[in-house]
PDB file of N, CA and C in Angstrom:
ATOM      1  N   UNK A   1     -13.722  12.777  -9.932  1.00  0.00           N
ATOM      2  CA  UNK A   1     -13.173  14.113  -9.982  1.00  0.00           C
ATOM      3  C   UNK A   1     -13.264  14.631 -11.413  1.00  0.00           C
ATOM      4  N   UNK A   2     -13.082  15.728 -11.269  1.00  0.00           N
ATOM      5  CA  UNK A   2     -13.438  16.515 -12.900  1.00  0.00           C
ATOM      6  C   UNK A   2     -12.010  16.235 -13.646  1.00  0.00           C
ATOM      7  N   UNK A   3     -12.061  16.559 -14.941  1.00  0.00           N
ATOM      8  CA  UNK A   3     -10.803  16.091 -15.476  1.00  0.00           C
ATOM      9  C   UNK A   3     -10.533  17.391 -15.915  1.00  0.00           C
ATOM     10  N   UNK A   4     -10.854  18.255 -15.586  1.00  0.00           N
ATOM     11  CA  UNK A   4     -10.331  19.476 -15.472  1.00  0.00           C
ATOM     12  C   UNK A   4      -8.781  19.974 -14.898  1.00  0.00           C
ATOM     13  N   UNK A   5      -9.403  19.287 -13.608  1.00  0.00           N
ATOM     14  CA  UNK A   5      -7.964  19.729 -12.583  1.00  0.00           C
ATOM     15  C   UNK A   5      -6.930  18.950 -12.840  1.00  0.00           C
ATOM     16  N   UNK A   6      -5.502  19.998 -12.343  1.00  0.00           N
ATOM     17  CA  UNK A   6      -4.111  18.992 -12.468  1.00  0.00           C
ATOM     18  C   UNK A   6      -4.413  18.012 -12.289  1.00  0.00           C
ATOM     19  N   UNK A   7      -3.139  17.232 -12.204  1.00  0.00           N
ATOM     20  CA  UNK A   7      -2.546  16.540 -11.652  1.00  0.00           C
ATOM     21  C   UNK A   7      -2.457  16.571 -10.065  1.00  0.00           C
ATOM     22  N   UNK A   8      -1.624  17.486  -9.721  1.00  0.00           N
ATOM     23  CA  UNK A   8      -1.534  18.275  -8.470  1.00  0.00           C
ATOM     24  C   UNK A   8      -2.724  18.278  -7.844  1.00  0.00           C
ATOM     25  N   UNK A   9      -3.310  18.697  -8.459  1.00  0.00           N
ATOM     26  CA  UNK A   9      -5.250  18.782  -7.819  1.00  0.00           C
ATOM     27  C   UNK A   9      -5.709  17.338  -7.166  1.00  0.00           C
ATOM     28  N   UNK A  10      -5.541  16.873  -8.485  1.00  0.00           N
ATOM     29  CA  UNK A  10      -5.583  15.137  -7.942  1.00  0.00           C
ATOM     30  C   UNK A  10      -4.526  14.490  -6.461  1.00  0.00           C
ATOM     31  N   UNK A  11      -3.823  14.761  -6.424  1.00  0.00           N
ATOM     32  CA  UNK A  11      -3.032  14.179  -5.348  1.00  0.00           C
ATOM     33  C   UNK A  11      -3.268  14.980  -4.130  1.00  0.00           C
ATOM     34  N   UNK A  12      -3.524  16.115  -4.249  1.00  0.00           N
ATOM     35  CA  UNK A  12      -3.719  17.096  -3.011  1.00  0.00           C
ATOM     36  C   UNK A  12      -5.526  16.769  -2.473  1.00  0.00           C
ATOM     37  N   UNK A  13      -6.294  16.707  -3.499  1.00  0.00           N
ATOM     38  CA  UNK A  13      -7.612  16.495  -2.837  1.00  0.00           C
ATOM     39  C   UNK A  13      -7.835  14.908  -2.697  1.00  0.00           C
ATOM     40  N   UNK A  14      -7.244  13.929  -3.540  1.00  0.00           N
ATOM     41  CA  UNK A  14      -7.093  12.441  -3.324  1.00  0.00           C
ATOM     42  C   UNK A  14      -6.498  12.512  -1.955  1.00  0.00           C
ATOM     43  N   UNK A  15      -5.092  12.987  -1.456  1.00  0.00           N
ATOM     44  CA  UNK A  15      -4.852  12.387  -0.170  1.00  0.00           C
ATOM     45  C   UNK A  15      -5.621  13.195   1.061  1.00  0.00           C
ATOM     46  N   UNK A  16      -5.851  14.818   0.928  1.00  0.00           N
ATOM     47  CA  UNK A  16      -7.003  14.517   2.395  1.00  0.00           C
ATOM     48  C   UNK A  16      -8.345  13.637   2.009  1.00  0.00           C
ATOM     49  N   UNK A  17      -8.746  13.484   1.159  1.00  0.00           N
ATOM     50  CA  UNK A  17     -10.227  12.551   0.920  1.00  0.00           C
ATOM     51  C   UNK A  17      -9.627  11.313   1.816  1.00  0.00           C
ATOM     52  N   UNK A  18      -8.569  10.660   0.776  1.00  0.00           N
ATOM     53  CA  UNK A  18      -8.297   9.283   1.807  1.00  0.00           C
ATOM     54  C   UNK A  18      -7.927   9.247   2.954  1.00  0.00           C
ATOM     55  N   UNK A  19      -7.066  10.134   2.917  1.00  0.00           N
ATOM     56  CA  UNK A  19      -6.716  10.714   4.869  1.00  0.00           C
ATOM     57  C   UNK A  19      -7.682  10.768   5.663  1.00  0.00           C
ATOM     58  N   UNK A  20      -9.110  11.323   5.051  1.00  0.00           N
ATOM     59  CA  UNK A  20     -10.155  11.706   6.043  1.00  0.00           C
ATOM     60  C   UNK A  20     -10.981  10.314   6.664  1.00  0.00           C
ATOM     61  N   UNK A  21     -11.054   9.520   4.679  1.00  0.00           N
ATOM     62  CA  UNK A  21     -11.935   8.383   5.037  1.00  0.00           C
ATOM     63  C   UNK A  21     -11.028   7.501   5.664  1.00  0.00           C
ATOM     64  N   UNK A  22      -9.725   7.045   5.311  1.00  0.00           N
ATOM     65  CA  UNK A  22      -9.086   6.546   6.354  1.00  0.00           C
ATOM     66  C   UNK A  22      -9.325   6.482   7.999  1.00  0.00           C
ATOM     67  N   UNK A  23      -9.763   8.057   8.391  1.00  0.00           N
ATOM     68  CA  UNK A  23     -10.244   8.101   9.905  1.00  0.00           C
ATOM     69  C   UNK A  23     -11.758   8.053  10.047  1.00  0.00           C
ATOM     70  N   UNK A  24     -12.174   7.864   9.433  1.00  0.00           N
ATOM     71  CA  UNK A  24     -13.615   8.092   9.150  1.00  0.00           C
ATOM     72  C   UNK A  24     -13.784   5.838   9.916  1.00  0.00           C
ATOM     73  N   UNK A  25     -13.351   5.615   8.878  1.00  0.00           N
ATOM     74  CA  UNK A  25     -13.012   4.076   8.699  1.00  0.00           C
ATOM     75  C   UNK A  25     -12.221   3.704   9.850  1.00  0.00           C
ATOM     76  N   UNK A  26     -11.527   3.772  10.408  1.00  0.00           N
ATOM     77  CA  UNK A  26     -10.417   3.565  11.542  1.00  0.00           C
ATOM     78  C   UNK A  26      -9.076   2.793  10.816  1.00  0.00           C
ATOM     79  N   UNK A  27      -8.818   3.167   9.589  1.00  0.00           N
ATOM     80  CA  UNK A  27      -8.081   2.300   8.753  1.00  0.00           C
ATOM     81  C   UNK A  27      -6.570   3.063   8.996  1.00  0.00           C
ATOM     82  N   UNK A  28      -6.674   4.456   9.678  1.00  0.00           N
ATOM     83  CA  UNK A  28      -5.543   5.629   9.552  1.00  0.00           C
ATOM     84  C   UNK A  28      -4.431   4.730   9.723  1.00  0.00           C
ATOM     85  N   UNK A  29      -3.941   4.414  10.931  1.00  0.00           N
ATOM     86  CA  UNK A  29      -3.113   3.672  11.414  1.00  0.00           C
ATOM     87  C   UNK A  29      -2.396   2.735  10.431  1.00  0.00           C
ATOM     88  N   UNK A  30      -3.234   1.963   9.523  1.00  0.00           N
ATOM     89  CA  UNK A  30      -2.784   0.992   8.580  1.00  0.00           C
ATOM     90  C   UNK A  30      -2.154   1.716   7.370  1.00  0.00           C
ATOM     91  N   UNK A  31      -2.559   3.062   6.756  1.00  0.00           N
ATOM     92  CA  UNK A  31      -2.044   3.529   5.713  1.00  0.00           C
ATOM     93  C   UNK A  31      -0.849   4.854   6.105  1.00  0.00           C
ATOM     94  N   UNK A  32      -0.518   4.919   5.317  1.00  0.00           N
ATOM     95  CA  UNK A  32       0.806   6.076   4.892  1.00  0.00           C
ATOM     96  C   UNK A  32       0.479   6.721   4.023  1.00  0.00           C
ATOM     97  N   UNK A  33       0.819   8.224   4.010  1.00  0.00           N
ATOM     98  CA  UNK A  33       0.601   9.000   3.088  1.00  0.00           C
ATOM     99  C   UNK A  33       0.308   8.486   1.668  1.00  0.00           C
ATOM    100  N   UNK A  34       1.133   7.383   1.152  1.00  0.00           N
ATOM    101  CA  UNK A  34       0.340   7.122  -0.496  1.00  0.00           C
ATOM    102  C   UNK A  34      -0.609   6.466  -0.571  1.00  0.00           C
ATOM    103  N   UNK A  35      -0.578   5.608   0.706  1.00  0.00           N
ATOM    104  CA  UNK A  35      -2.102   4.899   0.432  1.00  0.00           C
ATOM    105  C   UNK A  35      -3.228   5.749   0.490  1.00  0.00           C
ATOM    106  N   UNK A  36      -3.020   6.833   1.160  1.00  0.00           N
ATOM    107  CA  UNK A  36      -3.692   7.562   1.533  1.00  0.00           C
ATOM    108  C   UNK A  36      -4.240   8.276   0.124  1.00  0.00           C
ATOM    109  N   UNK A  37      -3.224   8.848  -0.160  1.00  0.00           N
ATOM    110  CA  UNK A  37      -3.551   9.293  -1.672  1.00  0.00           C
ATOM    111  C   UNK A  37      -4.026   8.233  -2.770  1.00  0.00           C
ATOM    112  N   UNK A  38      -4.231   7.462  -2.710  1.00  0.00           N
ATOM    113  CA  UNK A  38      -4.258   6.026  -3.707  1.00  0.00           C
ATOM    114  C   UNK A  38      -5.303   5.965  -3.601  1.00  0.00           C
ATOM    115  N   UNK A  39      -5.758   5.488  -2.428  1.00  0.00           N
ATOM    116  CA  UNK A  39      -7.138   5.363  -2.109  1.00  0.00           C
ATOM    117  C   UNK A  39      -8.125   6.868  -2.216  1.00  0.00           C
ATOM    118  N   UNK A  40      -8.089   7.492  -1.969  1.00  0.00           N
ATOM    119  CA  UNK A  40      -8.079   9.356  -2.255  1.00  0.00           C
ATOM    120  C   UNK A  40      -9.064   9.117  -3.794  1.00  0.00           C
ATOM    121  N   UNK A  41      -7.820   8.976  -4.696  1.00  0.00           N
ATOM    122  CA  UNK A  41      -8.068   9.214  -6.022  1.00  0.00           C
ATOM    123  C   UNK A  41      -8.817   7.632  -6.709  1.00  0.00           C
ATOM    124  N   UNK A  42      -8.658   6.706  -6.289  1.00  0.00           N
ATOM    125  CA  UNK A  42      -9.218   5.706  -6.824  1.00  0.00           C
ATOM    126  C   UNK A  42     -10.803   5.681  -6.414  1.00  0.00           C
ATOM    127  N   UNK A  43     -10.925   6.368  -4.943  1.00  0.00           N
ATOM    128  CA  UNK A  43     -12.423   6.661  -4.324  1.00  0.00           C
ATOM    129  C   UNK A  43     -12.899   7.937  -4.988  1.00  0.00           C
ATOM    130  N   UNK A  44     -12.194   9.199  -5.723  1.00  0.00           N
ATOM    131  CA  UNK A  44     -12.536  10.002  -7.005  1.00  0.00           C
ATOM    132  C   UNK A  44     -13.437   9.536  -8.055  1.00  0.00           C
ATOM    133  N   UNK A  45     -12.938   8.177  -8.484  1.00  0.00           N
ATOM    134  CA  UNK A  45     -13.513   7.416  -9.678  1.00  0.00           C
ATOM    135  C   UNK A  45     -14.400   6.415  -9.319  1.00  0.00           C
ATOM    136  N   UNK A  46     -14.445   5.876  -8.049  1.00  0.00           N
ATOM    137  CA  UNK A  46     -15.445   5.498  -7.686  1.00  0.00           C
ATOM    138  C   UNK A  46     -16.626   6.289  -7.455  1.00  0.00           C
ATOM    139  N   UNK A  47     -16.573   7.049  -6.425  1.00  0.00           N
ATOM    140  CA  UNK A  47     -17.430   8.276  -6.364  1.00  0.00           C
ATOM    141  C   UNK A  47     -18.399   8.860  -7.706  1.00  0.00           C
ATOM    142  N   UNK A  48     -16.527   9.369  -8.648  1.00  0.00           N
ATOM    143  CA  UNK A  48     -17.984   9.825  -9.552  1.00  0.00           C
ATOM    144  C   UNK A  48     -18.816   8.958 -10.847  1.00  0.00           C
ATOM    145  N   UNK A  49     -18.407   7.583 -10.852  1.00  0.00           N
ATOM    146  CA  UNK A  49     -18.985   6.820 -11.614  1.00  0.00           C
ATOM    147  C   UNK A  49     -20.255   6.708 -10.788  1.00  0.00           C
ATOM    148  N   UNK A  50     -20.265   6.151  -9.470  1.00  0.00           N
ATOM    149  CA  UNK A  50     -21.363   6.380  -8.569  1.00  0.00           C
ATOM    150  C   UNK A  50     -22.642   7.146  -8.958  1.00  0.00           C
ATOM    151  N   UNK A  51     -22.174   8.442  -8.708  1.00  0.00           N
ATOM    152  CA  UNK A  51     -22.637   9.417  -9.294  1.00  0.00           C
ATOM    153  C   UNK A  51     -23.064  10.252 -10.599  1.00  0.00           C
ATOM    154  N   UNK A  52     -22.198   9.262 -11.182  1.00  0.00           N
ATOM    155  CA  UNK A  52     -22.436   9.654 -12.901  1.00  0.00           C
ATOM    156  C   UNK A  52     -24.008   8.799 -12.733  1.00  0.00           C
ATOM    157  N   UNK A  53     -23.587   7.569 -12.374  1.00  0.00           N
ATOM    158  CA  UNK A  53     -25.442   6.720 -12.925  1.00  0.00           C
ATOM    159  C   UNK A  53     -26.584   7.109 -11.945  1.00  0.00           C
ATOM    160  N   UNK A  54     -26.627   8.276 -11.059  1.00  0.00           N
ATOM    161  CA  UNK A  54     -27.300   9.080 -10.848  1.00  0.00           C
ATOM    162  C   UNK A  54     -27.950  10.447 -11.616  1.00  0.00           C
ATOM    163  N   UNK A  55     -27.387  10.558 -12.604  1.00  0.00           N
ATOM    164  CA  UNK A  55     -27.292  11.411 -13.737  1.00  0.00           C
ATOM    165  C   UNK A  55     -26.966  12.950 -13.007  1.00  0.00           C
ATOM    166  N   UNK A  56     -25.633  12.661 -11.627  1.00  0.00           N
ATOM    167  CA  UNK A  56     -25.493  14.101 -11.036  1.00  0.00           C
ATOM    168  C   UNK A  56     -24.217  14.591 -11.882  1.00  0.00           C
ATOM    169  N   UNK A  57     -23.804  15.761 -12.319  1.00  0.00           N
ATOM    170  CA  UNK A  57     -23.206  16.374 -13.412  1.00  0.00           C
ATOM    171  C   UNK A  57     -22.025  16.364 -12.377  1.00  0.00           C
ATOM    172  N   UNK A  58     -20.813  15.223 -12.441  1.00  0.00           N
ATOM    173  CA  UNK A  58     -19.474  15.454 -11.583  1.00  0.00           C
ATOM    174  C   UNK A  58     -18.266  16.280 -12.445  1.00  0.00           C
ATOM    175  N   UNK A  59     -18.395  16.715 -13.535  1.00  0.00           N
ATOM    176  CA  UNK A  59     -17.820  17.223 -14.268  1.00  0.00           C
ATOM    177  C   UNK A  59     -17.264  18.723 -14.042  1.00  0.00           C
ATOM    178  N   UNK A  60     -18.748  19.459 -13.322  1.00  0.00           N
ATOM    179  CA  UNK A  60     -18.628  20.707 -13.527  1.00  0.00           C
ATOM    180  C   UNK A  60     -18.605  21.135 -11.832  1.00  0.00           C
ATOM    181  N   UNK A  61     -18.427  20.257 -11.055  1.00  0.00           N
ATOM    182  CA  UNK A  61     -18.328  20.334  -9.619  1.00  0.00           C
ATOM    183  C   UNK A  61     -17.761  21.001  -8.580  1.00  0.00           C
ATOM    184  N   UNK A  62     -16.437  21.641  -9.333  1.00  0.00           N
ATOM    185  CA  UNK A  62     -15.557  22.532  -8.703  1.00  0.00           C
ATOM    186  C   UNK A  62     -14.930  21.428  -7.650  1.00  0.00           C
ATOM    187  N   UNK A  63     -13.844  22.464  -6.595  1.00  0.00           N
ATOM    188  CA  UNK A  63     -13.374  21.141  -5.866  1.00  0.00           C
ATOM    189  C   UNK A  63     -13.906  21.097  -4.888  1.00  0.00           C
ATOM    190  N   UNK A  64     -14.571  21.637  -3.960  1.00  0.00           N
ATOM    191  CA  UNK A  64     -15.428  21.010  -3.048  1.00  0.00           C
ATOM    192  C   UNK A  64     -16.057  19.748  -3.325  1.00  0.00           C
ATOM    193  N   UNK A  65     -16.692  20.048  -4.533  1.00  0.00           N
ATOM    194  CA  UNK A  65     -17.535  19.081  -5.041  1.00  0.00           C
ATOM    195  C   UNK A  65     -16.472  17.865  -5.450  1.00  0.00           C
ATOM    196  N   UNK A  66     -15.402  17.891  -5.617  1.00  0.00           N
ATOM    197  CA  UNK A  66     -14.594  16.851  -6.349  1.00  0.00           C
ATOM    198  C   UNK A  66     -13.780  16.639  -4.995  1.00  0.00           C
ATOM    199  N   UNK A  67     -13.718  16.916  -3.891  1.00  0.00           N
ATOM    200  CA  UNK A  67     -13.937  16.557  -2.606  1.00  0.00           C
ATOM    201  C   UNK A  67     -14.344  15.561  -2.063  1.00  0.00           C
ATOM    202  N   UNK A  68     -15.595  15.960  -2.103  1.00  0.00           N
ATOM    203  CA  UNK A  68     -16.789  15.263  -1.052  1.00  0.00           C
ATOM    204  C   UNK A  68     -16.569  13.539  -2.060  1.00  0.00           C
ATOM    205  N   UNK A  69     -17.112  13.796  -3.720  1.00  0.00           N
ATOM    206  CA  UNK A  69     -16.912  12.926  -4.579  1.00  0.00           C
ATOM    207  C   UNK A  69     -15.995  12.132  -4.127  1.00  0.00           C
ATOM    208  N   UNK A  70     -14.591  12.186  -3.961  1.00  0.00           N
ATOM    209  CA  UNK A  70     -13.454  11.686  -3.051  1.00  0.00           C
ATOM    210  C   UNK A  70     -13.727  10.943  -2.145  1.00  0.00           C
ATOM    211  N   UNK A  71     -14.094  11.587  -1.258  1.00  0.00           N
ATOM    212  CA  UNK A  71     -14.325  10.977   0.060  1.00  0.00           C
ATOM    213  C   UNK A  71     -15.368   9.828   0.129  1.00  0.00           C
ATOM    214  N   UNK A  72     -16.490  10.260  -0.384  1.00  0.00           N
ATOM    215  CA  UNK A  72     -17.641   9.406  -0.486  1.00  0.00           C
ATOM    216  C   UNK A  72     -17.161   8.013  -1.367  1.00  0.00           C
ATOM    217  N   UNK A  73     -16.615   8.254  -2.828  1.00  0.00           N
ATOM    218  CA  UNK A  73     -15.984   7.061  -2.654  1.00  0.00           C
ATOM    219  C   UNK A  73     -14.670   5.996  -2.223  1.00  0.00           C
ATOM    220  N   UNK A  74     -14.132   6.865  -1.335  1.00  0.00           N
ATOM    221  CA  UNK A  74     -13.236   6.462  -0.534  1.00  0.00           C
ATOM    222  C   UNK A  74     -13.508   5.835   0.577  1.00  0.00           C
ATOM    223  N   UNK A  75     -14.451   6.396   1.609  1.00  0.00           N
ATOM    224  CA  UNK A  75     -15.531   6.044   1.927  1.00  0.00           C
ATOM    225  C   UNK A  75     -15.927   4.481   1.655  1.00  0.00           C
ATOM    226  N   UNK A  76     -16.734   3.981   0.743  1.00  0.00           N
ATOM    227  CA  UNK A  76     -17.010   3.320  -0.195  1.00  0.00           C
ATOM    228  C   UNK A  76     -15.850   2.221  -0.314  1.00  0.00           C
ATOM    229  N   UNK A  77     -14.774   2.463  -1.024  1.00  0.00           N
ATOM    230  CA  UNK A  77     -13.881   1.491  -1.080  1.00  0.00           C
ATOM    231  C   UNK A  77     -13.002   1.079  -0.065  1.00  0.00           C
ATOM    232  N   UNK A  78     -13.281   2.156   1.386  1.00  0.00           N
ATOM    233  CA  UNK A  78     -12.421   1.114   2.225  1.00  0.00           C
ATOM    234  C   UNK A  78     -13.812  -0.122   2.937  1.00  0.00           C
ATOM    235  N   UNK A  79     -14.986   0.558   2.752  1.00  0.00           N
ATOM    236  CA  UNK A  79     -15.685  -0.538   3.620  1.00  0.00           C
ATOM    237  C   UNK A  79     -15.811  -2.284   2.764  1.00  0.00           C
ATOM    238  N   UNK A  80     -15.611  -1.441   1.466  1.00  0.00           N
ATOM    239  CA  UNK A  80     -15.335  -3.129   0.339  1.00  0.00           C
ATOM    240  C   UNK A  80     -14.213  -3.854   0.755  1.00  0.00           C
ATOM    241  N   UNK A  81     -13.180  -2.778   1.338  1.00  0.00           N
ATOM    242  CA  UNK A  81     -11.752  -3.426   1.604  1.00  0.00           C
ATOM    243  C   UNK A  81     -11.897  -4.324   2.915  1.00  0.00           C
ATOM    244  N   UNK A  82     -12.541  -3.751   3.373  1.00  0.00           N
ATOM    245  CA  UNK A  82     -12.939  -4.134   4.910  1.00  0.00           C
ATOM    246  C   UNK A  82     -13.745  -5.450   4.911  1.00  0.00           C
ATOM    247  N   UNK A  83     -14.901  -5.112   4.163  1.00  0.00           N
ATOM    248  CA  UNK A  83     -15.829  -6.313   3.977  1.00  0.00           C
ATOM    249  C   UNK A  83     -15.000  -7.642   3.218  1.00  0.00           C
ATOM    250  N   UNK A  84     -14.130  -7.720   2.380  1.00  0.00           N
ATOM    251  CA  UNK A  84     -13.758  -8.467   1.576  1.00  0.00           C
ATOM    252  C   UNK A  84     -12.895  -9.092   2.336  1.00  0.00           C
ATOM    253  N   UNK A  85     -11.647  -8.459   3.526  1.00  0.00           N
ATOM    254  CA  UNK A  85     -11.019  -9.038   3.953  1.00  0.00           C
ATOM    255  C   UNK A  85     -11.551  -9.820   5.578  1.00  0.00           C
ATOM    256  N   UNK A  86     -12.825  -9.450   5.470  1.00  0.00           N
ATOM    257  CA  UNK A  86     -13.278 -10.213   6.713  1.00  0.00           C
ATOM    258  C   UNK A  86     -14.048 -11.606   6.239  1.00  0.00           C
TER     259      UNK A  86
END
């Protein structure tokens, strides 16, 4: 996510990202709203490191873009979560 946005920004687009990949994943059931957000924003920084060594500019992304970034690595870190605990 850009380090532009709040705080606020962060927790509001972190928890639908994780909310989404949560259902995306079938993980919904297992998390609660903070995991939800936890995972949200930690899949933010996954995402855009991801994406940083793509040389795609996550900086200037707006929030759609710091969205999708979200999700994708949310995305991303529940299937590690998944894979690791199997």
């Amino acid at each position: 996510m850009t380090l532009g946005l709040s705080f606020v920004a962060w927790i509001i687009i972190g928890g639908l990202a994780g909310w989404i990949a949560s259902k995306i994943k079938g993980t919904d059931a297992q998390q609660g709203i903070l995991l939800n957000i936890v995972v949200g924003v930690v899949g933010g920084l996954i995402g855009g490191w991801l994406l940083g060594l793509f040389g795609v500019d996550v900086a200037g992304g707006g929030w759609i873009f710091s969205f999708l970034t979200c999700l994708l690595g949310a995305v991303i870190l529940l299937s590690l979560i998944r894979l690791v605990r199997k």
